[in-house]
Protein backbone atom coordinates (compact mmCIF):
# COMPACT_ATOMS: atom_id res chain seq x y z
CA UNK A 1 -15.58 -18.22 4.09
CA UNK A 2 -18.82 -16.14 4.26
CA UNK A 3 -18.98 -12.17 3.80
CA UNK A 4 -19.42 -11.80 7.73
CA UNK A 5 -16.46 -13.36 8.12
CA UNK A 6 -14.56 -11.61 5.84
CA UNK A 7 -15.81 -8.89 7.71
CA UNK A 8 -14.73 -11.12 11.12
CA UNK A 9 -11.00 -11.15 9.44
CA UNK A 10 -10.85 -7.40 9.34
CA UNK A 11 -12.39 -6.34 12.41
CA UNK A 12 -9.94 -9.01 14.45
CA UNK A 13 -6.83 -7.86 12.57
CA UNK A 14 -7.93 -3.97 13.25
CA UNK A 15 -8.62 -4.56 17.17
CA UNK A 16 -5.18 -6.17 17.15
CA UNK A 17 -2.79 -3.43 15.88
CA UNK A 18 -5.48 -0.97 17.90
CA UNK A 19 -4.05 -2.21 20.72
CA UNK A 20 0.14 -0.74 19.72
CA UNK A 21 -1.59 2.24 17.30
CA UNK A 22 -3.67 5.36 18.76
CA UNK A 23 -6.02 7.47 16.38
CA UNK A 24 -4.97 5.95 12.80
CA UNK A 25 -7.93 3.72 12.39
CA UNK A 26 -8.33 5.29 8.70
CA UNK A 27 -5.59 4.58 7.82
CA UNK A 28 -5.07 0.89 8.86
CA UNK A 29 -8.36 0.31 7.66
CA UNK A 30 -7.08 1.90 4.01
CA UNK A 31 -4.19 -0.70 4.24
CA UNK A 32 -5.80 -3.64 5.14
CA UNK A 33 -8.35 -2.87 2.42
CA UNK A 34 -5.13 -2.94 -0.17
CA UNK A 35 -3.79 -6.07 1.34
CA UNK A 36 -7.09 -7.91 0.62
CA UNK A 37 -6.97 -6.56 -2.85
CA UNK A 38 -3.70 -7.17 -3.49
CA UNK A 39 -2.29 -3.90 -3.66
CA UNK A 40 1.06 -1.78 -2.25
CA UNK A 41 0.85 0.94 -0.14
CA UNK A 42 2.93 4.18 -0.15
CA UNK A 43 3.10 5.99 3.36
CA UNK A 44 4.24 9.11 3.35
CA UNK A 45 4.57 11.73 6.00
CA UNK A 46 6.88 13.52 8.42
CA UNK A 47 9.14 11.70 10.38
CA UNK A 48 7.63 10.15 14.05
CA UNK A 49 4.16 9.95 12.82
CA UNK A 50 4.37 6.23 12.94
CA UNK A 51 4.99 4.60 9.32
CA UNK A 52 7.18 2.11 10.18
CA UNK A 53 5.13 1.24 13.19
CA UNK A 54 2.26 0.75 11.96
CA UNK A 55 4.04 -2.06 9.02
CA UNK A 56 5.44 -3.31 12.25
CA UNK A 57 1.82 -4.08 13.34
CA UNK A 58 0.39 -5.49 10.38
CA UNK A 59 2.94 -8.09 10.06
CA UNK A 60 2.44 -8.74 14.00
CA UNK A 61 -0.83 -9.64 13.59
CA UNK A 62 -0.16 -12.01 10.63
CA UNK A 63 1.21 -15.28 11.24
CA UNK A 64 3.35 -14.70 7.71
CA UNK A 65 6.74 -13.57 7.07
CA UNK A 66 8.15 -9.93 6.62
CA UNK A 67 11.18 -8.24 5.83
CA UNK A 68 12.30 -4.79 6.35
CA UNK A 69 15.38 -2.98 4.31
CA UNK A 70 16.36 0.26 4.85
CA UNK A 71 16.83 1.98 1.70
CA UNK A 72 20.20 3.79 1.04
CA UNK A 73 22.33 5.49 -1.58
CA UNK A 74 24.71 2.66 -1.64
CA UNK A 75 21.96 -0.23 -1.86
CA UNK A 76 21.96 -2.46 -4.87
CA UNK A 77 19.31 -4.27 -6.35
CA UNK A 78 21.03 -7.58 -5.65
CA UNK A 79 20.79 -6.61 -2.37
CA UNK A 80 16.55 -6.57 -3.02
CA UNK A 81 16.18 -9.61 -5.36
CA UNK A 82 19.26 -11.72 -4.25
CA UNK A 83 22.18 -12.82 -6.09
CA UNK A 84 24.15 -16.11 -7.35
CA UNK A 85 27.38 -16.78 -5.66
CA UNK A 86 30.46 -18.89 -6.19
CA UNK A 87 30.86 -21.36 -3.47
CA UNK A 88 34.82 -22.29 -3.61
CA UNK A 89 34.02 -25.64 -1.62
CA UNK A 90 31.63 -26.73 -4.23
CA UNK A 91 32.68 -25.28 -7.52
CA UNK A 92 29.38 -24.33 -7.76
CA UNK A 93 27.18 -21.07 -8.55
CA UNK A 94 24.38 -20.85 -5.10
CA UNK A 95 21.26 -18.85 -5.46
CA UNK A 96 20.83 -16.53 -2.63
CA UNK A 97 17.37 -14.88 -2.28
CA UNK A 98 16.93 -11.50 -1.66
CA UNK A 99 14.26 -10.39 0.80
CA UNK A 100 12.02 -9.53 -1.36
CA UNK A 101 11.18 -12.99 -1.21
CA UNK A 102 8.98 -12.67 1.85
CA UNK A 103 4.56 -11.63 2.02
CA UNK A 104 5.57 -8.32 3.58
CA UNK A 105 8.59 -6.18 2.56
CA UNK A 106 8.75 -3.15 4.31
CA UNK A 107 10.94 -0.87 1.70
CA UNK A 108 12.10 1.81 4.65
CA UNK A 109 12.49 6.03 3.12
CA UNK A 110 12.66 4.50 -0.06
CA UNK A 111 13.49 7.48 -1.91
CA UNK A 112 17.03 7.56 -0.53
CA UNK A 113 17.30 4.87 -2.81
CA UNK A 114 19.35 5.20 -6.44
CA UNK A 115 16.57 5.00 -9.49
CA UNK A 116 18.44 1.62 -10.47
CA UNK A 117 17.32 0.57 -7.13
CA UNK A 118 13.91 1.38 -7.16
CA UNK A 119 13.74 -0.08 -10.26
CA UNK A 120 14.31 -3.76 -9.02
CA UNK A 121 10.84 -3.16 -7.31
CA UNK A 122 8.91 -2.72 -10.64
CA UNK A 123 8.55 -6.41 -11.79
CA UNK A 124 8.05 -7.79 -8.50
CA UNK A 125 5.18 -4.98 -8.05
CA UNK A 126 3.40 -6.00 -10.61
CA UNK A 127 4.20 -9.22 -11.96
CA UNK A 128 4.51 -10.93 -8.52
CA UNK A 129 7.96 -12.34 -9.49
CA UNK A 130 11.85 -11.80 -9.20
CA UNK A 131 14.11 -12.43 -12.15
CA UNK A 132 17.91 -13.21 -11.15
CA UNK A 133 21.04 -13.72 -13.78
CA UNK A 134 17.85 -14.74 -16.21
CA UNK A 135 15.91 -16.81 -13.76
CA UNK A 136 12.47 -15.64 -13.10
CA UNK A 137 10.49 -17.35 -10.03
CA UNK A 138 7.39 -16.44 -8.27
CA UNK A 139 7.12 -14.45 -4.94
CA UNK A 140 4.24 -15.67 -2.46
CA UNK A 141 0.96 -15.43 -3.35
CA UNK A 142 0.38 -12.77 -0.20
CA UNK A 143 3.03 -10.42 -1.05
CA UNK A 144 2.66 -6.80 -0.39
CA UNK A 145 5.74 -3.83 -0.52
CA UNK A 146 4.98 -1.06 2.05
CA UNK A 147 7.14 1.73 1.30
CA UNK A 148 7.99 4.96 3.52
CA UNK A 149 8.61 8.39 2.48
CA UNK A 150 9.59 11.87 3.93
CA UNK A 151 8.01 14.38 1.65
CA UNK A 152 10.10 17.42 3.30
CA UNK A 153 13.84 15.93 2.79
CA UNK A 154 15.10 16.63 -0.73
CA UNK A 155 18.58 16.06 -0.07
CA UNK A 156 20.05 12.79 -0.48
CA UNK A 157 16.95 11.76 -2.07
CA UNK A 158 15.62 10.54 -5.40
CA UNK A 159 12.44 11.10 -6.22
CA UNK A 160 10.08 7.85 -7.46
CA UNK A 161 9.72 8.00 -11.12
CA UNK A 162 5.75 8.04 -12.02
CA UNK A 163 6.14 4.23 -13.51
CA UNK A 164 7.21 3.46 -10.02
CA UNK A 165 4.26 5.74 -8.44
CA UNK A 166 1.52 4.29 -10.47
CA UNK A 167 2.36 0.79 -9.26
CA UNK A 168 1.16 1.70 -5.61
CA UNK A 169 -2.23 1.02 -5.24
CA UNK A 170 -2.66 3.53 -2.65
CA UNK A 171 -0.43 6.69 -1.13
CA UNK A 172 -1.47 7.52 2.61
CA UNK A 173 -0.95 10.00 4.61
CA UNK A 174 -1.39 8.77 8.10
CA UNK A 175 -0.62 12.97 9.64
CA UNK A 176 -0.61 13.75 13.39
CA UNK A 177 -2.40 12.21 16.38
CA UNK A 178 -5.27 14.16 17.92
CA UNK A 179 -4.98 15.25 21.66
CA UNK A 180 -6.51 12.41 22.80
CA UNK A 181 -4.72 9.73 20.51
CA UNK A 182 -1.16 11.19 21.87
CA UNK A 183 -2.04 10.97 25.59
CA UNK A 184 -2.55 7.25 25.22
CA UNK A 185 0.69 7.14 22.87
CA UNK A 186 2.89 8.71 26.22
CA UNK A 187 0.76 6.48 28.40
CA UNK A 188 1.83 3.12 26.21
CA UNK A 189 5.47 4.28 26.60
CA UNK A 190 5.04 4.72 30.38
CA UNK A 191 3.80 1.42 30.89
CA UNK A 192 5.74 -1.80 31.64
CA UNK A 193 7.95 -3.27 29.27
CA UNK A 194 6.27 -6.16 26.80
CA UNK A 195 2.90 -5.45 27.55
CA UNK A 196 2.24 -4.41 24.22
CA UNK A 197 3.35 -7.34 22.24
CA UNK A 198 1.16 -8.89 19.45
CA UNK A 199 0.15 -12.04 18.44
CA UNK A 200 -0.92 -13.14 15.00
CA UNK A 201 -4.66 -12.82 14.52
CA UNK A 202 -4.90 -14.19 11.14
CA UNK A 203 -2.44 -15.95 8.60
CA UNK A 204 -1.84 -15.78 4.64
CA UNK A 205 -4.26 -18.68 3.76
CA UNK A 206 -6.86 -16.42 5.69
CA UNK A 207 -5.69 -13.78 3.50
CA UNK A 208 -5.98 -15.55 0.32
CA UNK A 209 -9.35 -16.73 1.59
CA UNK A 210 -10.70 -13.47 1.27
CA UNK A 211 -9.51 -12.46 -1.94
CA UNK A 212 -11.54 -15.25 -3.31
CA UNK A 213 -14.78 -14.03 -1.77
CA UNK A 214 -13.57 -10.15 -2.63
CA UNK A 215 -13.76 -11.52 -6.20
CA UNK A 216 -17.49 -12.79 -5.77
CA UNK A 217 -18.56 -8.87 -4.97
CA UNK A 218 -20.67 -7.57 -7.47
CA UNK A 219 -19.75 -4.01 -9.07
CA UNK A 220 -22.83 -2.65 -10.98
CA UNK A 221 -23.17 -0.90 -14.16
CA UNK A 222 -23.81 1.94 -12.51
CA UNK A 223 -20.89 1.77 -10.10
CA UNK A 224 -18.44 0.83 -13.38
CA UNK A 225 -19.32 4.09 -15.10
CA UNK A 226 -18.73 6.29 -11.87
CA UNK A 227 -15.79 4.93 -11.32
CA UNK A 228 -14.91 5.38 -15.05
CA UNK A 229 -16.07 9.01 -15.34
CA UNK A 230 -14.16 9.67 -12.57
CA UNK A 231 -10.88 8.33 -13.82
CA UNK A 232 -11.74 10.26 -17.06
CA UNK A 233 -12.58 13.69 -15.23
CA UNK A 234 -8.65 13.31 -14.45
CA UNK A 235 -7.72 13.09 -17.97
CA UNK A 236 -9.78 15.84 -19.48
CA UNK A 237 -8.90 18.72 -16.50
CA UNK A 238 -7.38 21.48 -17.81
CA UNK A 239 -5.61 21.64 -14.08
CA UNK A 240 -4.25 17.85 -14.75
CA UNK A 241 -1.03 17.57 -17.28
CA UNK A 242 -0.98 13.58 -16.97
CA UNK A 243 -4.20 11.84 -16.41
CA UNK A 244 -4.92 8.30 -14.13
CA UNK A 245 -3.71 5.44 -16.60
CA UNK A 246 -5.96 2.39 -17.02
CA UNK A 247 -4.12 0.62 -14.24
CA UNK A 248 -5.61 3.40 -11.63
CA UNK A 249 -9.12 2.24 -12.94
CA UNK A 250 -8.77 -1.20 -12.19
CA UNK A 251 -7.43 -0.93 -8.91
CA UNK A 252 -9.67 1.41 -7.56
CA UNK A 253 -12.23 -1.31 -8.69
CA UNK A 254 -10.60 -3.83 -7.13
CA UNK A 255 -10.02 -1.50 -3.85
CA UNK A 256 -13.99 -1.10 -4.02
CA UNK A 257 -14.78 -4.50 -3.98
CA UNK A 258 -12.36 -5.18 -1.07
CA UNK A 259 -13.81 -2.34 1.09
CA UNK A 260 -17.41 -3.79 0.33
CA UNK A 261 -16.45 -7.37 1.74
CA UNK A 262 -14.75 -6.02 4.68
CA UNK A 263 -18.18 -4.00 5.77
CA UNK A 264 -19.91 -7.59 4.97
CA UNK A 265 -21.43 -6.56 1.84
CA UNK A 266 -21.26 -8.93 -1.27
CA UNK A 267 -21.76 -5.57 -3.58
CA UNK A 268 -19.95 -2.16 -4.15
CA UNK A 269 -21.78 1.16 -3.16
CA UNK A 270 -21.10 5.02 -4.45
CA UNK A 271 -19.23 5.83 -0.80
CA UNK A 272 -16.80 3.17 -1.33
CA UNK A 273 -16.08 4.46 -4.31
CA UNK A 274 -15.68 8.01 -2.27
CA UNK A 275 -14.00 6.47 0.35
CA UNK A 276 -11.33 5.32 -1.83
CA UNK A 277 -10.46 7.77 -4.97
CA UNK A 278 -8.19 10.03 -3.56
CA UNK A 279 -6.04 7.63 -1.52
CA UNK A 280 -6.12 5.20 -4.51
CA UNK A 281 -5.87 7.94 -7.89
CA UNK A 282 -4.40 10.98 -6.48
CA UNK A 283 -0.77 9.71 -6.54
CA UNK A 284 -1.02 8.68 -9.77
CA UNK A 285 -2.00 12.09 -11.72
CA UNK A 286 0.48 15.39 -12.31
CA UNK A 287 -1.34 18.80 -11.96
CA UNK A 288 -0.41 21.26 -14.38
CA UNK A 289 1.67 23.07 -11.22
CA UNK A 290 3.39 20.24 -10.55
CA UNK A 291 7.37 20.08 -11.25
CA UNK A 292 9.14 16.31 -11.52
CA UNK A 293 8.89 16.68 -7.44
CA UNK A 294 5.52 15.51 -6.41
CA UNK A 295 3.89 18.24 -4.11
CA UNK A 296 2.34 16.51 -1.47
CA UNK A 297 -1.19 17.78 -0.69
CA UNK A 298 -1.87 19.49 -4.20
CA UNK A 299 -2.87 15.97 -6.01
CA UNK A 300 -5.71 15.08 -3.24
CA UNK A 301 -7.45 18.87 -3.15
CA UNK A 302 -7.56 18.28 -7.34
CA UNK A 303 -9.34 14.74 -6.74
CA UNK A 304 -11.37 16.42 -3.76
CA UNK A 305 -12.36 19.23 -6.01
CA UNK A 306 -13.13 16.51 -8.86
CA UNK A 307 -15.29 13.74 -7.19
CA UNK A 308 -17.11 17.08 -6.11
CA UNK A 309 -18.29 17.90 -9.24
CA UNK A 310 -19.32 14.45 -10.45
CA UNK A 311 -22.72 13.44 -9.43
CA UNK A 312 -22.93 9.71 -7.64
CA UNK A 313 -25.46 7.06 -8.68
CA UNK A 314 -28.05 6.13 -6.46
CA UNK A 315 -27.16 2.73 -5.65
C-alpha cells in the first residue's frame, strides 16, 4: 500500500459518508484521521447536530462490525464486557461477550452512565482487551469507542472522570450546519425512501494496512520539539491547573503522522501539527477556572491562545 493510496482510502471513505452528511467534512476528516491512528473519539455537542449519525456512517462505509449501546443509569459493566452464565442443561459456566467485542462501539450520551460503568471502558481503551471473572482476551485489532455527549444536560448525568477523558484521543465538536449544509439536510429527508443507503468502501484489513504505512511517516527533530514545547506550554500556564500528560504527547504524534499519510505525504509538517492540537490536547488539560464539570469551549480558546504564542518551525 503506497502513500497515494493511503490517501485513495481516505478520500473514498470521505466521499462515501458525504453522500448521508452535509457541511461536517472537518470533522469526519478529524475522525478518520483517529481511526487510522488508532485513537477514540469523543463527540460532543447539542442534541440533533448529528453525532450518532455521523458513527452511523463510518461504520456504513466499513465492511467491519459495530455495536451501539445506549448508556443509562441502570447499565452495568457486564452489560459492556459480557458475562459468564450458568447453563442448567449443561452444568456448565458459558462465556457471553459483551459488545464491546466488536471494531466500532458506539458508547451513546455516555455520561448518563454510573462512574463504575464508565470505568469498564478504561482497559479496553487502552490496552485493547476485556478482562471477564479473571479472563483477559484481546478485542480486534481495528477497534475504536466513539462516545456521545450533551454538554448542556447536568441532570441525570455523571461527568467523565479525567482518567477516562485523557484516554480519548480526540474531543470534537461537530456544531451547527451552515445555511447551505441544512438546505440539502431537508432536501435528503424529502427525497425517496433508501436512496441514501451506504455501502462499504473499505474494510479493517484496509484499515490495518494503513496504520503500517502511517508508521513509515517520518516526524523530524524539528517537528518532535514543537510538538513537545507545545505540550509543555500547557504545563507551565499559569491559566492551566493540570497540564497534558505524556499520553497527550504521543498521540498527537501519532495523530500527525496519520493526517500526513492521508494528504499522501510520507512526512509530518508544522500545520498538521496546527491542525490537530486543540481537537487532540484541549480535552485533556483543566484551566485554573475550571470546576470538576468540564466547560466546554474554555479548554480550546486556552490551546488557541497557546499554539499562538509558540513560534512553528519552518519545515
Amino acid at each position: 500500500m503506497t502513500q497515494t493510496q493511503s490517501a485513495t482510502l481516505y478520500q473514498n471513505i470521505e466521499a462515501n459518508i458525504s453522500r448521508v452528511l452535509f457541511g461536517k467534512q472537518k470533522t469526519v476528516r478529524l475522525m478518520l484521521c483517529c481511526l487510522l491512528a488508532g485513537g477514540h473519539i469523543l463527540l460532543e455537542d447539542v442534541p440533533g447536530t448529528g453525532k450518532t449519525s455521523m458513527v452511523r456512517a463510518l461504520a456504513a462505509s466499513l465492511d467491519a462490525q459495530d455495536k451501539r449501546v445506549q448508556f443509562t443509569p441502570d447499565l452495568l459493566p457486564s452489560d459492556i464486557t459480557g458475562i459468564n452464565f450458568y447453563r442448567q442443561q449443561t452444568g456448565e459456566f458459558v462465556l457471553r461477550k459483551g459488545p464491546i467485542f466488536t471494531n466500532l462501539f458506539l458508547a451513546d450520551e455516555i455520561n448518563r452512565a454510573t462512574p463504575r460503568t464508565q470505568a469498564a471502558l478504561l482497559e479496553c481503551m487502552e490496552e485493547g482487551q476485556a478482562t471477564i471473572d479473571g479472563e483477559t482476551m484481546p478485542l480486534p485489532e481495528v477497534f475504536m469507542v466513539l462516545a456521545t455527549m450533551n454538554p448542556i444536560e447536568f441532570q441525570g448525568t455523571f461527568p467523565l472522570p479525567e482518567a477516562q477523558i485523557d484516554r480519548f484521543m480526540m474531543k470534537l465538536h461537530p456544531g451547527y450546519p451552515d445555511e447551505a449544509d441544512e438546505r440539502l439536510i431537508v432536501q435528503k429527508i424529502c427525497a425517496p425512501a433508501g436512496s441514501q443507503a451506504l455501502t462499504p468502501v473499505a474494510s479493517p484489513a484496509d484499515i490495518i494496512a494503513a496504520r503500517k504505512e502511517i508508521a513509515g511517516v517520518q516526524v523530524s527533530d524539528a517537528i518532535r520539539d514543537y510538538i513537545v514545547r507545545i505540550v509543555r506550554a500547557t504545563r507551565e500556564s499559569d491559566k492551566i491547573k493540570l497540564g497534558v500528560s505524556p499520553r497527550g504527547t504521543v498521540a498527537l504524534t501519532r495523530a500527525c503522522r496519520a493526517l500526513a499519510a492521508m494528504q499522501g505525504r510520507d512526512f509530518v509538517i508544522p500545520d498538521d501539527v496546527n491542525e490537530l492540537a486543540v481537537p487532540v490536547l484541549a480535552h485533556r488539560i483543566i484551566s485554573q477556572s475550571q470546576s470538576s464539570i468540564h466547560l466546554s469551549g474554555s479548554n480550546e480558546a486556552i490551546m488557541e491562545y497557546l499554539l499562538s504564542k509558540i513560534p512553528a518551525p519552518l519545515s
